[in-house]
N, C-alpha and C. Protein backbone atom coordinates (compact mmCIF):
# COMPACT_ATOMS: atom_id res chain seq x y z
N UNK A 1 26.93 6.01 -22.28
CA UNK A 1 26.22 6.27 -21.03
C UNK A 1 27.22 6.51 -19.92
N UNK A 2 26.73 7.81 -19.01
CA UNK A 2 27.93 7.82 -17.98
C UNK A 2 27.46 6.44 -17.13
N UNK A 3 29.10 6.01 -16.75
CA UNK A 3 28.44 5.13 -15.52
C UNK A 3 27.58 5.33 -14.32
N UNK A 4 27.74 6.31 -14.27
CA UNK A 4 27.20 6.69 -13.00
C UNK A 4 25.52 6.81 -13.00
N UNK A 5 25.38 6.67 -14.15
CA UNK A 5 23.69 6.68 -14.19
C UNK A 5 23.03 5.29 -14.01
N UNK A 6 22.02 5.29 -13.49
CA UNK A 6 21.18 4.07 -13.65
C UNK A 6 20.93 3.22 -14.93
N UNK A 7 20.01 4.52 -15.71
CA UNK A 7 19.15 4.20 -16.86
C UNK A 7 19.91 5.39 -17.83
N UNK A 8 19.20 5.03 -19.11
CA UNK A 8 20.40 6.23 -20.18
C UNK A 8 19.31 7.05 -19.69
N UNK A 9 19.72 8.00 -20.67
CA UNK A 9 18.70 9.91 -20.79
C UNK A 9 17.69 9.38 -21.51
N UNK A 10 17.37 8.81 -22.33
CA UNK A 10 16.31 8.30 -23.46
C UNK A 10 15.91 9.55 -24.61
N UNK A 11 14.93 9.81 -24.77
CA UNK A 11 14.67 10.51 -25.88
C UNK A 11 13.93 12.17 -25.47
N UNK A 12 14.35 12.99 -26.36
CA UNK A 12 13.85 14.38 -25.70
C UNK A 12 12.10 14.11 -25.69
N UNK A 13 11.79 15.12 -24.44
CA UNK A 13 10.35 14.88 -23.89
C UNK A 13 9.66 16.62 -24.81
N UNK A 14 8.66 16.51 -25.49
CA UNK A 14 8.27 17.23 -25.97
C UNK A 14 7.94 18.70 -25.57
N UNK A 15 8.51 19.86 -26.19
CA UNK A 15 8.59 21.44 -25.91
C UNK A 15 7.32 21.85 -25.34
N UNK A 16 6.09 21.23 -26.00
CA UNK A 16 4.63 21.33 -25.59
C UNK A 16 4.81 21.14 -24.20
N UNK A 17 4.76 20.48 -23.18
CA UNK A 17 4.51 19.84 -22.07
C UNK A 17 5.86 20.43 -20.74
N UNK A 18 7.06 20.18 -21.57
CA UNK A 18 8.42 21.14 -20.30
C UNK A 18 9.00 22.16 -20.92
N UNK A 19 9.46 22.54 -20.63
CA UNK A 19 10.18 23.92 -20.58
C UNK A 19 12.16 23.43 -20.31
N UNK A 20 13.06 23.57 -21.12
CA UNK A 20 14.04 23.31 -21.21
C UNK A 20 14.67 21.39 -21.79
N UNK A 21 15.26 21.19 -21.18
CA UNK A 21 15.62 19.88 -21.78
C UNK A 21 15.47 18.53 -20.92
N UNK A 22 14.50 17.70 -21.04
CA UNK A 22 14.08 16.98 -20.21
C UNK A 22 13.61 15.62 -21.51
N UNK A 23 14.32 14.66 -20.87
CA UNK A 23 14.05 13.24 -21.45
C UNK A 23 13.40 11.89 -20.71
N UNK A 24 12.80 11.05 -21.40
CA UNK A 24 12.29 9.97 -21.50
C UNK A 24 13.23 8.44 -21.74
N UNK A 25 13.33 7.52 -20.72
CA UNK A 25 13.09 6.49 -20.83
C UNK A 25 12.66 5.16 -20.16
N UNK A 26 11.12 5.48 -21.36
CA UNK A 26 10.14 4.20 -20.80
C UNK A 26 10.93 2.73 -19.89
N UNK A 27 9.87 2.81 -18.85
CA UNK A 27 10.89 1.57 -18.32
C UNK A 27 9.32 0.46 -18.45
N UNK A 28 8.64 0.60 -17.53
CA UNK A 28 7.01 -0.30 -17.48
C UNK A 28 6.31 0.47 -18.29
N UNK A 29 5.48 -0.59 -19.37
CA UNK A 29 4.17 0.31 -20.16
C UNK A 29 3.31 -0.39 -18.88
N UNK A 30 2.12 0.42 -19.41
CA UNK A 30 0.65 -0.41 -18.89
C UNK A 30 0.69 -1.05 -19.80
N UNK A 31 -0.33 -2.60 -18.86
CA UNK A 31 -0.45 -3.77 -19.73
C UNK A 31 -1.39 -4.30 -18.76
N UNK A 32 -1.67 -5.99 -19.03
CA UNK A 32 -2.91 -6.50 -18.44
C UNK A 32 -2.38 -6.55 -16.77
N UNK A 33 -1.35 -6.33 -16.22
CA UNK A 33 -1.30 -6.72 -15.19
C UNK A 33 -0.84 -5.18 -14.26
N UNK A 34 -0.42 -4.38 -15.05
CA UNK A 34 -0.03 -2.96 -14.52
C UNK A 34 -0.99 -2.01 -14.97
N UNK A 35 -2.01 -1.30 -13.83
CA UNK A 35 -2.50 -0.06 -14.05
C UNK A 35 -1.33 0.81 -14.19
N UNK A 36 -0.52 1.19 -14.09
CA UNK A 36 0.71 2.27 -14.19
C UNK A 36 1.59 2.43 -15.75
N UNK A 37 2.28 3.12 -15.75
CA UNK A 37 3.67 3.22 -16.25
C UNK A 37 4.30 3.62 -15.76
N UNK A 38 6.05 3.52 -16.16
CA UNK A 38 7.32 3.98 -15.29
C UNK A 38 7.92 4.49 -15.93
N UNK A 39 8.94 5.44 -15.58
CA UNK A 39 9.88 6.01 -16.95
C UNK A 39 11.05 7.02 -15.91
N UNK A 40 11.96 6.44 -16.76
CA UNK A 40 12.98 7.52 -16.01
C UNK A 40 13.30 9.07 -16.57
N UNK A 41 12.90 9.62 -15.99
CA UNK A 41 12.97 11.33 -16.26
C UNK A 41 13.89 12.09 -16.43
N UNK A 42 15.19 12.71 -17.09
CA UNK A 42 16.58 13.40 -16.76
C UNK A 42 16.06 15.18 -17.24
N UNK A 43 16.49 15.58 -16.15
CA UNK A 43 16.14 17.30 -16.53
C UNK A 43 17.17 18.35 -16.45
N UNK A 44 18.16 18.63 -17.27
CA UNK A 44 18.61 19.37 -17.27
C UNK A 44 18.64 20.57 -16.49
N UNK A 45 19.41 21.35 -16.06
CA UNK A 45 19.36 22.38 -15.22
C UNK A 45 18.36 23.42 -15.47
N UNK A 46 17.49 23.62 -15.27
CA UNK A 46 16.77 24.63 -15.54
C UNK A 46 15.25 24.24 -15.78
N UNK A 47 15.23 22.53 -16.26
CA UNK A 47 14.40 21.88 -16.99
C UNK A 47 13.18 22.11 -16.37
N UNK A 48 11.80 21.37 -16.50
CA UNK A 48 10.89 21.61 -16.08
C UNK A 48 9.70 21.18 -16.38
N UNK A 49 8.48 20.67 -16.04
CA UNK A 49 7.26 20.41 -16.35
C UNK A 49 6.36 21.26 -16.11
N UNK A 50 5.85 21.34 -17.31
CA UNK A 50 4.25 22.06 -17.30
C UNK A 50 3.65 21.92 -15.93
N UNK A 51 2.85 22.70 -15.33
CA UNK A 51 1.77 22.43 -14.40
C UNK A 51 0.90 21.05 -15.07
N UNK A 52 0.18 20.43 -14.11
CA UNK A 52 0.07 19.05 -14.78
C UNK A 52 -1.05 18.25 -13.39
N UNK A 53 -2.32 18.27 -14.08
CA UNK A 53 -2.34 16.79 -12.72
C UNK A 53 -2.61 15.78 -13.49
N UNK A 54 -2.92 14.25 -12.46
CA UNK A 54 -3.10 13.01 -12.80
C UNK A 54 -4.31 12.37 -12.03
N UNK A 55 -5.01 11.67 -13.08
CA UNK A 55 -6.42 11.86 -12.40
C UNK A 55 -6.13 10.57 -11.39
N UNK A 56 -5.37 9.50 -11.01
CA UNK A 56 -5.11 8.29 -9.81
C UNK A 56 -3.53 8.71 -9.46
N UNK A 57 -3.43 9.91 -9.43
CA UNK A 57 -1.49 10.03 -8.82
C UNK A 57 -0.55 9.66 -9.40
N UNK A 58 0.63 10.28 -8.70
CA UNK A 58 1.95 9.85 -9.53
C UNK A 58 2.73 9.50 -8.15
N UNK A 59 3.85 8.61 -8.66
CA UNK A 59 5.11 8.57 -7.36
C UNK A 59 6.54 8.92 -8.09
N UNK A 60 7.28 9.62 -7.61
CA UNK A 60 8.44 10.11 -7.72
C UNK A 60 9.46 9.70 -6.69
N UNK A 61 10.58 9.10 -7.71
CA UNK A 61 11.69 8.58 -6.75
C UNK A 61 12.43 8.74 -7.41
N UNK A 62 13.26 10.25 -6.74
CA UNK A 62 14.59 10.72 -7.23
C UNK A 62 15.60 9.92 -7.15
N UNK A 63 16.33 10.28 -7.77
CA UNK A 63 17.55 8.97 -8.07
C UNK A 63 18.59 9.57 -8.78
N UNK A 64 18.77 10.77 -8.70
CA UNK A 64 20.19 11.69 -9.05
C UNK A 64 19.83 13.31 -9.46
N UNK A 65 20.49 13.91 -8.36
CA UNK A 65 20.85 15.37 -8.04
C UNK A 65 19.41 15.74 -7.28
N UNK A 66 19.41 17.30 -7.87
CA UNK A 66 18.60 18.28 -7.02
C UNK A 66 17.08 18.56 -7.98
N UNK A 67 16.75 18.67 -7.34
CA UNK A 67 15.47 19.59 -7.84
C UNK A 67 14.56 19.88 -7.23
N UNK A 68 12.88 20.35 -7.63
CA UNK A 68 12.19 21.10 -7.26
C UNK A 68 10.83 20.19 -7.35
N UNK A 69 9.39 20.34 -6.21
CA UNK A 69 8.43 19.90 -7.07
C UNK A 69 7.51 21.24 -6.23
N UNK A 70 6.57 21.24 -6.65
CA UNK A 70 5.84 22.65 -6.29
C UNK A 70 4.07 21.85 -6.41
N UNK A 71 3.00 22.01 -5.34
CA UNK A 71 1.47 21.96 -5.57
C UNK A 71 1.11 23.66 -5.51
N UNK A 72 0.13 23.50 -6.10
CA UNK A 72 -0.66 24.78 -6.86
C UNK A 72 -0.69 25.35 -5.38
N UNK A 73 -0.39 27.07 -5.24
CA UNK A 73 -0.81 27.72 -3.69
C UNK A 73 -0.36 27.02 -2.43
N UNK A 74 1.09 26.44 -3.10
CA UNK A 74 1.82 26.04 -1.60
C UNK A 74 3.46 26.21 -2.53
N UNK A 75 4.19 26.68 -1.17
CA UNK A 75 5.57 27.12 -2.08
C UNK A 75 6.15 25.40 -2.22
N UNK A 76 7.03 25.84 -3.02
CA UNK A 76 8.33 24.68 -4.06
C UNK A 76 9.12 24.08 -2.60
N UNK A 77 8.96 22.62 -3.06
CA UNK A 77 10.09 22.02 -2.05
C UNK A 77 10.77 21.72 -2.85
N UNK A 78 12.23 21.58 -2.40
CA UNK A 78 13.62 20.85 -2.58
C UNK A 78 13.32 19.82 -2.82
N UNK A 79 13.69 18.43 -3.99
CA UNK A 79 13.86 17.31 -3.36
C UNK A 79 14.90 17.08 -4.03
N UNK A 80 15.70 15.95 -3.30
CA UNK A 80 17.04 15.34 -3.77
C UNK A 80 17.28 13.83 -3.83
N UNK A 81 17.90 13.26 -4.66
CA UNK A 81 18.50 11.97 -4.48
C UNK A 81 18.06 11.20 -3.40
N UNK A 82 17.01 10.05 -3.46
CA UNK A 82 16.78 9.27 -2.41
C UNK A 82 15.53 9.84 -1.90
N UNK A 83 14.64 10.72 -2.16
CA UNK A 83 12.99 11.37 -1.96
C UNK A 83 12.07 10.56 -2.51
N UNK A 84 11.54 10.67 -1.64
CA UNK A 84 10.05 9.91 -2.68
C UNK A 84 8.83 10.81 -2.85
N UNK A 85 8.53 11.26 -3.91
CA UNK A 85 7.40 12.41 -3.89
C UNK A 85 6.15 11.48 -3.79
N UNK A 86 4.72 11.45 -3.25
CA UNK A 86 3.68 10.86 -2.97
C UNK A 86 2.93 11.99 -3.33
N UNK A 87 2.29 12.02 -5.14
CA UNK A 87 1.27 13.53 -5.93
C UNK A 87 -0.09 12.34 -5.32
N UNK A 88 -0.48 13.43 -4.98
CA UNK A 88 -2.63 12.69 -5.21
C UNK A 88 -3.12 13.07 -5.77
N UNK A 89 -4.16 12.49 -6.37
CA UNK A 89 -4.85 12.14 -7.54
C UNK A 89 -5.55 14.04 -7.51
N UNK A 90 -5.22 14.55 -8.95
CA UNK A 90 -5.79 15.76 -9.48
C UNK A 90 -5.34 17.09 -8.47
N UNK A 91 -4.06 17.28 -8.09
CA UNK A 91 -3.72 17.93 -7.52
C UNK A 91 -2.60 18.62 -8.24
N UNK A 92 -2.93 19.83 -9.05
CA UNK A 92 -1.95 20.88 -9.69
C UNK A 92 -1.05 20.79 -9.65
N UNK A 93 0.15 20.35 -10.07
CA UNK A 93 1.59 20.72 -9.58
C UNK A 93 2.77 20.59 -10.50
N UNK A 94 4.08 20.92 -10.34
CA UNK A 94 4.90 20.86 -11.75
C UNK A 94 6.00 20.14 -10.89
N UNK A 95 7.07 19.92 -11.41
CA UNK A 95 8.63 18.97 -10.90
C UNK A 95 9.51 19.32 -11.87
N UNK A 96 10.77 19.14 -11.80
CA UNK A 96 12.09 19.56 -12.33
C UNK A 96 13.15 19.94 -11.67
N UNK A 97 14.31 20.06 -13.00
CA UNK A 97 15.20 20.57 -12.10
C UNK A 97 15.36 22.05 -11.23
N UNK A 98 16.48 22.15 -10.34
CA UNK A 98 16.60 23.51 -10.56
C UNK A 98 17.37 24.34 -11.13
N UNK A 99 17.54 25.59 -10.92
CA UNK A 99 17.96 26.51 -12.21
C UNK A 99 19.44 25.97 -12.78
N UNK A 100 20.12 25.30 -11.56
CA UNK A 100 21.60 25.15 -11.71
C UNK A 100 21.95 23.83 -11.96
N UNK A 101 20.98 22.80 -11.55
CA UNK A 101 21.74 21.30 -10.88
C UNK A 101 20.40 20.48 -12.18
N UNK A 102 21.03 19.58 -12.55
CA UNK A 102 20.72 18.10 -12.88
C UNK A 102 19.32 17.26 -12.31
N UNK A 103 18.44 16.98 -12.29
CA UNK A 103 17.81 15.84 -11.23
C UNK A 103 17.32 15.30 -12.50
N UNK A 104 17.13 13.50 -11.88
CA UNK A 104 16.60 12.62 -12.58
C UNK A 104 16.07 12.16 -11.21
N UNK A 105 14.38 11.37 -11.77
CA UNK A 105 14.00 10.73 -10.97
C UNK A 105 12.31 9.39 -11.60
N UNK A 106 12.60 8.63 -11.40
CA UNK A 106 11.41 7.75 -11.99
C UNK A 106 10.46 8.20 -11.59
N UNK A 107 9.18 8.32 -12.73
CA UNK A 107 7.89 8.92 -12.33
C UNK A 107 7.12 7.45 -12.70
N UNK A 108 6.32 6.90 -11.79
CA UNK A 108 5.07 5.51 -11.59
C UNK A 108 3.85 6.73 -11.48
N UNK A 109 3.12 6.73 -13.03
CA UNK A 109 1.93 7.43 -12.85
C UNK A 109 0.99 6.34 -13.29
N UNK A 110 -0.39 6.47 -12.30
CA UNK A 110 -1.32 5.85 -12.34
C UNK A 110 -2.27 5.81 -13.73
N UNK A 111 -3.30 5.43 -13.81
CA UNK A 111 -4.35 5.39 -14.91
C UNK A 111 -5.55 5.29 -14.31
N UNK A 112 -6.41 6.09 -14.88
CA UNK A 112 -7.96 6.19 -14.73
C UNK A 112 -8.68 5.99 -16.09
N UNK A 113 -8.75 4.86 -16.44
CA UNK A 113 -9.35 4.45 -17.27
C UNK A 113 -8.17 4.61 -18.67
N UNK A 114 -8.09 5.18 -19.85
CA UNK A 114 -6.89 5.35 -20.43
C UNK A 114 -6.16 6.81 -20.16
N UNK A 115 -6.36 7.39 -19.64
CA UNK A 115 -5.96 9.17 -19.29
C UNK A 115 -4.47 8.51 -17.93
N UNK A 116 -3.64 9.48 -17.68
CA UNK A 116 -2.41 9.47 -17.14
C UNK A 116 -1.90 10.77 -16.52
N UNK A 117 -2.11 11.84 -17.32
CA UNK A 117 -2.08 13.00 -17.08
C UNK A 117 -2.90 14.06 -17.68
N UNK A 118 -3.01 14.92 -17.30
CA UNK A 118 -3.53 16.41 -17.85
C UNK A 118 -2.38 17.41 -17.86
N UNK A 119 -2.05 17.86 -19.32
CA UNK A 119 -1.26 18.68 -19.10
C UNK A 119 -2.08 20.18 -19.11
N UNK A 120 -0.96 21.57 -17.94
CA UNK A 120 -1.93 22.35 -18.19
C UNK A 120 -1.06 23.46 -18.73
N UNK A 121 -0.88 24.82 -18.18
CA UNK A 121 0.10 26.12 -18.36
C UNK A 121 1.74 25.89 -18.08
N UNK A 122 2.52 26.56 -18.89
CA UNK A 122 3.97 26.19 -18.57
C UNK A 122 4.21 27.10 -17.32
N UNK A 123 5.01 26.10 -16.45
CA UNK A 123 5.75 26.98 -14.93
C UNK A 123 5.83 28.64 -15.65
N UNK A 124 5.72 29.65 -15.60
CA UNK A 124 6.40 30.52 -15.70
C UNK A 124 7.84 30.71 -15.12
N UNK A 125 8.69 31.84 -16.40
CA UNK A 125 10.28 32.18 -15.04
C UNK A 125 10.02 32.97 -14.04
N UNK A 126 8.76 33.84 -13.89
CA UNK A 126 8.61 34.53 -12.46
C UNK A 126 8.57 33.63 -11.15
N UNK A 127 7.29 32.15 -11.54
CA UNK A 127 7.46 31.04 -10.34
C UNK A 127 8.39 30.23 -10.39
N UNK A 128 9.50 29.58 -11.59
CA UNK A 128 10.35 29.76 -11.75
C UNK A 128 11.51 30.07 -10.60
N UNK A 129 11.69 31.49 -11.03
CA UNK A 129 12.83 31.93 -9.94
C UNK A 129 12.13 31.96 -8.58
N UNK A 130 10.95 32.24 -8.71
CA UNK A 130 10.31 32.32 -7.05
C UNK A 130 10.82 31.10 -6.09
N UNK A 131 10.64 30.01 -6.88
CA UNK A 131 10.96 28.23 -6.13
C UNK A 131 12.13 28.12 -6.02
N UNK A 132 13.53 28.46 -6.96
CA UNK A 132 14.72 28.52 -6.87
C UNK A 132 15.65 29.32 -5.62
N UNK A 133 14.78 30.40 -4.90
CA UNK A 133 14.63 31.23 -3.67
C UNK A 133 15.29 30.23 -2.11
């Protein structure tokens, strides 16, 4: 593990769901006392998540390099190291890195009953490069 990381990379996150190289490691399951789970996210340059909502939200707290998060019909923000993304509940949107740089950041997604997410269409590289702009 580099030192410089928090948490390791954990395990590759499935081709179905991102687009490039993006890993998993579980930190909180749900259990009797946590509606949530936690997990630290690492995305390779380029990496990326499916379009995606969550039916009670997600929170994002970057915690190394650059990247991107984008809601459906509003352009891509920047976020970096030390952001806290605040998703609401069933609102379209994808996260990752960008084309060039690294970002990791813990995702705390909620639960609505047993559901967590919906995955939907992969980012395309046209919106893609559009957000990288």
């Amino acid at each position: 593990m580099n030192t410089a990381e928090i948490f390791p990379k954990g395990e590759p996150l499935p081709k179905e769901w991102f687009t490039g190289d993006a890993f998993l490691t579980p930190l909180v399951a749900k259990d009797k006392n946590n509606d949530f789970s936690a997990g630290s996210v690492t995305f390779a340059p380029g990496a990326r998540t499916n379009w995606h909502t969550h039916p009670k939200g997600q929170v994002l707290l970057v915690i190394e390099g650059n990247g991107l998060y984008q809601e459906k019909g509003k352009p891509a923000q920047a976020i970096k190291k030390g952001d806290v993304v605040n998703i609401p509940e069933n609102i379209e949107h994808w996260h990752g890195a960008t084309a060039t740089t690294k970002m990791v950041h813990v995702a705390i997604t909620n639960f609505k009953e047993n559901v967590q997410v919906t995955w939907l269409n992969p980012v395309t590289e046209e919106e893609f490069s559009l957000a990288n702009k």
